[in-house]
Protein backbone atom coordinates (compact mmCIF):
# COMPACT_ATOMS: atom_id res chain seq x y z
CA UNK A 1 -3.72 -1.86 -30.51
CA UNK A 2 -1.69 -0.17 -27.69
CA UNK A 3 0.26 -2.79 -25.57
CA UNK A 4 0.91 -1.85 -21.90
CA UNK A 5 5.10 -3.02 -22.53
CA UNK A 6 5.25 -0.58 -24.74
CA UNK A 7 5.56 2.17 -22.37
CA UNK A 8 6.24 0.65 -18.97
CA UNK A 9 9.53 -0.76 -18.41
CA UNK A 10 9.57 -2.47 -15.03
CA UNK A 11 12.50 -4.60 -13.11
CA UNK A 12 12.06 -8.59 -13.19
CA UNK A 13 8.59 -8.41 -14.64
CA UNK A 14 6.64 -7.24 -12.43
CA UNK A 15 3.39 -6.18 -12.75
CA UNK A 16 2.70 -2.77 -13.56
CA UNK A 17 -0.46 -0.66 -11.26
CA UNK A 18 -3.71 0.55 -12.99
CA UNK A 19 -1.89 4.25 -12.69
CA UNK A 20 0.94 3.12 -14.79
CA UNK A 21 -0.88 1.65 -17.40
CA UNK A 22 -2.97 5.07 -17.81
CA UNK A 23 -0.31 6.75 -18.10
CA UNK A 24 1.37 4.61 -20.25
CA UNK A 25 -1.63 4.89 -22.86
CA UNK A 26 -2.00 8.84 -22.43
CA UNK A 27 1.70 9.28 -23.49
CA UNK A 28 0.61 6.51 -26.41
CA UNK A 29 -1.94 8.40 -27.52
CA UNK A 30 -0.03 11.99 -26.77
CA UNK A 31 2.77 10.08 -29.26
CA UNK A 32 0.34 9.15 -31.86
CA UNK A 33 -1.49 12.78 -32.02
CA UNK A 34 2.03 14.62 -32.24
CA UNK A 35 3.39 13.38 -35.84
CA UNK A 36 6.06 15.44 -35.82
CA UNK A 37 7.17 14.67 -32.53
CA UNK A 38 6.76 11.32 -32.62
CA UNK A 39 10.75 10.56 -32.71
CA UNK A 40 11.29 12.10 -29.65
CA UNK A 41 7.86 10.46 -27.59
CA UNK A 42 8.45 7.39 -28.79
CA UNK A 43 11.65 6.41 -26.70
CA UNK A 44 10.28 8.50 -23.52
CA UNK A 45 8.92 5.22 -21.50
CA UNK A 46 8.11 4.88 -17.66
CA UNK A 47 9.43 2.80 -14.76
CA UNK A 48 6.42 3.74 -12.14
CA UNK A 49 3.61 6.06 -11.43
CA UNK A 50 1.88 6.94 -8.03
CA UNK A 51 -0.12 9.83 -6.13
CA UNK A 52 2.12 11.02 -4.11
CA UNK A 53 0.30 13.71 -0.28
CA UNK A 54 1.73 16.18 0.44
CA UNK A 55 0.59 19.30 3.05
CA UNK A 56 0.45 22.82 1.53
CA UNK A 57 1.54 25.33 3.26
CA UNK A 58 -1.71 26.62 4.49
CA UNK A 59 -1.95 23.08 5.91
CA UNK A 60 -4.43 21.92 3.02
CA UNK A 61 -3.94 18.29 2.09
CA UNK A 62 -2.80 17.55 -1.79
CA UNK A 63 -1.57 15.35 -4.11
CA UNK A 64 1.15 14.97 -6.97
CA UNK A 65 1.83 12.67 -9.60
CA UNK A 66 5.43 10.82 -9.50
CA UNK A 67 6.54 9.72 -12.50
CA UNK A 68 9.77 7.54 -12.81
CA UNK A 69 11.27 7.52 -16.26
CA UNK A 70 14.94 5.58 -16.84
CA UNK A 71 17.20 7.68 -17.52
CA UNK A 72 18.05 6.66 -21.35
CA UNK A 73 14.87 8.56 -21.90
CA UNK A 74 16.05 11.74 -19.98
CA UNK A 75 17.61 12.92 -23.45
CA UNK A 76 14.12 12.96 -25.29
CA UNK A 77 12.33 14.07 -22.19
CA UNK A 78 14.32 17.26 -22.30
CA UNK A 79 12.99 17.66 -25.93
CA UNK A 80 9.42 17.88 -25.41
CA UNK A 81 8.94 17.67 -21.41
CA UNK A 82 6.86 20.43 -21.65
CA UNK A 83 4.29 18.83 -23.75
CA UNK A 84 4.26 15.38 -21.91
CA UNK A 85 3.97 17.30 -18.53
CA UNK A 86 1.24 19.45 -19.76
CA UNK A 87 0.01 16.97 -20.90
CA UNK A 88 -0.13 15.04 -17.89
CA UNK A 89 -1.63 17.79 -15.66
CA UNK A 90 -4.28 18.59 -17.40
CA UNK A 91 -5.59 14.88 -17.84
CA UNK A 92 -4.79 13.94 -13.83
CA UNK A 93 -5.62 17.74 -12.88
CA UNK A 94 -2.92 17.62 -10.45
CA UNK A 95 0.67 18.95 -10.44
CA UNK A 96 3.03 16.38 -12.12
CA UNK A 97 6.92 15.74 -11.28
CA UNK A 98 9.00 13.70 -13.18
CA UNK A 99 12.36 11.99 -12.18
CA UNK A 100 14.79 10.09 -13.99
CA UNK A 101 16.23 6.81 -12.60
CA UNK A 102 19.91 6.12 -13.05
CA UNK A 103 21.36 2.81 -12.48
CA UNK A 104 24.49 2.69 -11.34
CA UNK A 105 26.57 -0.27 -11.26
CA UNK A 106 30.44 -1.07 -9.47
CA UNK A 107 32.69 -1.36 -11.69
CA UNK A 108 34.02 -4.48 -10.37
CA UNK A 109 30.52 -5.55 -10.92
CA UNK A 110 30.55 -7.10 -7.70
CA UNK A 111 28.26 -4.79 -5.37
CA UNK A 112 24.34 -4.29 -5.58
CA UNK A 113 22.84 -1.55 -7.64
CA UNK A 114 22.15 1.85 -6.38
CA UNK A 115 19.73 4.04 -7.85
CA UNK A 116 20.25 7.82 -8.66
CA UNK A 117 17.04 9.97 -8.90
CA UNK A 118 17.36 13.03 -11.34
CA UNK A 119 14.71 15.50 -10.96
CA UNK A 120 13.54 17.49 -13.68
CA UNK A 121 12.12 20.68 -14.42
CA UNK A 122 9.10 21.28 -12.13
CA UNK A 123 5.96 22.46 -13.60
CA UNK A 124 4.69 25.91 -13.69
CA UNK A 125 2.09 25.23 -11.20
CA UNK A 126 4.41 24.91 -8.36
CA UNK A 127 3.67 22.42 -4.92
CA UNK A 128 2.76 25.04 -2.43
């Protein structure tokens, strides 16, 4: 039985969208058809997910998939990003981008956090 907290990792609790908890259970199942690279899907997990217009440049109106990851799964991510991207864009049917989140905290401890974004390798089917 898939639980949603398996693959959504979310600040203070909150409430993850119906996006995030598809995606969550399409990298679930992409995890549990891919034996042999189960190690490396298994720690990949997601802070958010959402559509994200944008205007082509022949002024046509499209969309993109944003997905935030934390950055202690940047390492596996790199591993098999292909695969989870593909993945991704061929479920959604929509160009997919994926960014890792970085915390970064003072270290006198006594400032709020700021967040990095890390974006990775875009897809082959470029935003136009």
């Amino acid at each position: 039985m898939f639980n949603r907290r398996d693959k959504i990792i979310k600040k203070d609790g909150a409430k993850p969208s119906d996006l995030e908890e598809e995606v969550a259970k399409s990298l679930h199942q992409l995890e549990l058809n891919n034996k042999s690279l189960k190690a490396h899907l298994s720690i990949i997990f997601i802070n958010s997910v959402e559509n994200v217009d944008y205007e082509q440049d022949d002024g046509a109106a499209s969309q993109y998939l944003l997905v935030r990851i934390p950055h202690r799964s940047l390492g596996a991510y790199k591993k098999v990003g292909t695969l989870v991207q593909e993945h991704l864009e061929q479920q959604y049917e929509k160009p997919v981008l994926i960014v890792a989140n970085r915390t970064i905290i003072s270290p006198s401890g006594k400032y709020s956090l700021d967040s990095v974004d890390h974006v990775l390798q875009p897809s082959t089917t470029h935003l136009k």
